[in-house]
Protein backbone atom coordinates (compact mmCIF):
# COMPACT_ATOMS: atom_id res chain seq x y z
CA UNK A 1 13.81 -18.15 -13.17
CA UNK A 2 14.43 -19.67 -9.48
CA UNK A 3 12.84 -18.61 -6.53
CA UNK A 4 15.53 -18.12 -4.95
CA UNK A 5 17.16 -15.88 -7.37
CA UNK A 6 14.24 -13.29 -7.93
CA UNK A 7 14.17 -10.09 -5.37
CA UNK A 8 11.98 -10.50 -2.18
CA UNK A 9 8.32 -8.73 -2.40
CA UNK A 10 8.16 -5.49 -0.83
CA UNK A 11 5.12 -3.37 -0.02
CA UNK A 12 4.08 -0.70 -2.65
CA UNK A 13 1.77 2.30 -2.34
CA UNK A 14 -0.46 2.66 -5.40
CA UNK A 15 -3.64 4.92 -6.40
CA UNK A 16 -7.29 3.32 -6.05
CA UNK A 17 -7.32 1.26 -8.53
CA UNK A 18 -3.68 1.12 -9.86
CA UNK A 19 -1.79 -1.97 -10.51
CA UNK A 20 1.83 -1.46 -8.52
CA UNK A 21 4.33 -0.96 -11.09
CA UNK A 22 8.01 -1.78 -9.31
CA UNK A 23 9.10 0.87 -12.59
CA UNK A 24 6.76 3.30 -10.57
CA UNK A 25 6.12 2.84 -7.39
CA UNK A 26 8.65 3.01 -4.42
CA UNK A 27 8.96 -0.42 -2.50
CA UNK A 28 8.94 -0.57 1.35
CA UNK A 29 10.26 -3.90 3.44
CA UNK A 30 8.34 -2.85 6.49
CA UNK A 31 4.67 -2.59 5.93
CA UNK A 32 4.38 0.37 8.77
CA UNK A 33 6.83 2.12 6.41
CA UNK A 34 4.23 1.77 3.65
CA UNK A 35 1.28 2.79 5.68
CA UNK A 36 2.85 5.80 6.63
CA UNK A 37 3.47 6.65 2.79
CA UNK A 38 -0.32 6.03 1.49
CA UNK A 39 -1.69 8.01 5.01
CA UNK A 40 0.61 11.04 4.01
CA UNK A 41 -0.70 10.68 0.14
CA UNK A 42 -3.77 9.93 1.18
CA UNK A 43 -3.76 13.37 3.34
CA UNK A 44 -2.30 15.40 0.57
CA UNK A 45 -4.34 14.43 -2.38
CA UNK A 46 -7.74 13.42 -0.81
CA UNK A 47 -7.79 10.07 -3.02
CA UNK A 48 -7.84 6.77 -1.76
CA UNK A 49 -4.57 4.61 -2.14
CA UNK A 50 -3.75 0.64 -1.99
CA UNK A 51 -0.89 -0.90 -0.40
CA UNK A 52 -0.06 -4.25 -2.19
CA UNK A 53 2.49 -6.93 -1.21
CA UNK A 54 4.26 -8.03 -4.59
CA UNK A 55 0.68 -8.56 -6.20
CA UNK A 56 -1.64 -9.68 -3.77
CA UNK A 57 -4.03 -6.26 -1.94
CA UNK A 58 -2.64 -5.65 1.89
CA UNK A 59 -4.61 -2.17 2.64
CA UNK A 60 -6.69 0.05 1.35
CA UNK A 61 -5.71 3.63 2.61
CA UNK A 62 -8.69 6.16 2.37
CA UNK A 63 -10.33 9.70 3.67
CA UNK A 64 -13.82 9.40 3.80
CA UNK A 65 -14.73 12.52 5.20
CA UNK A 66 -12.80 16.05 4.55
CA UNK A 67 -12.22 16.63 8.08
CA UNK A 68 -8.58 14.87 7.97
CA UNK A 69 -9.39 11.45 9.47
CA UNK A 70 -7.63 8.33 7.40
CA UNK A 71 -8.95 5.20 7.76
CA UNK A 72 -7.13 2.03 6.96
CA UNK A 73 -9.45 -1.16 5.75
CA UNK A 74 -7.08 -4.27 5.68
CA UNK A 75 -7.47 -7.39 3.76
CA UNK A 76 -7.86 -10.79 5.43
CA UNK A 77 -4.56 -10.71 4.27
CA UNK A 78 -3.54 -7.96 5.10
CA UNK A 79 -4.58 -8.34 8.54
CA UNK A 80 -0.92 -10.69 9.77
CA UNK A 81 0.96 -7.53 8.93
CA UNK A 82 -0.89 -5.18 10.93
């Protein structure tokens, strides 16, 4: 298969630890988009969650403390989308 004729990467949200799954996981284009999506799963399930581009690891998405504050620890990588 061509470059040129396989889909563009998009940004998927994924539990600590999960490899993204395009079967699974919802794809974003923008990577604020994205961020928005692990900080609100994040928030609701108290677990940390990764935000990949195609396969590579953007963001990692976590709470470290109960009191509701999400912290986001990008990648060197991950650091030309921020």
């Amino acid at each position: 298969m061509r470059a040129s004729s396989r889909s563009p990467d998009l940004f998927r949200v994924t539990l600590l630890g999960m490899r993204p799954s395009p079967q699974r996981d919802q794809g974003f284009a923008e990577y604020r988009d994205a961020e928005r999506r692990a900080k609100e799963d994040t928030r609701r399930t108290i677990c940390a969650h990764d935000i990949y581009l195609g396969k590579r690891l953007v963001a990692t998405v976590n709470a470290p403390s109960f009191a509701g504050k999400i912290s986001v620890d990008l990648t060197d990588f991950g650091s030309r989308y921020a």
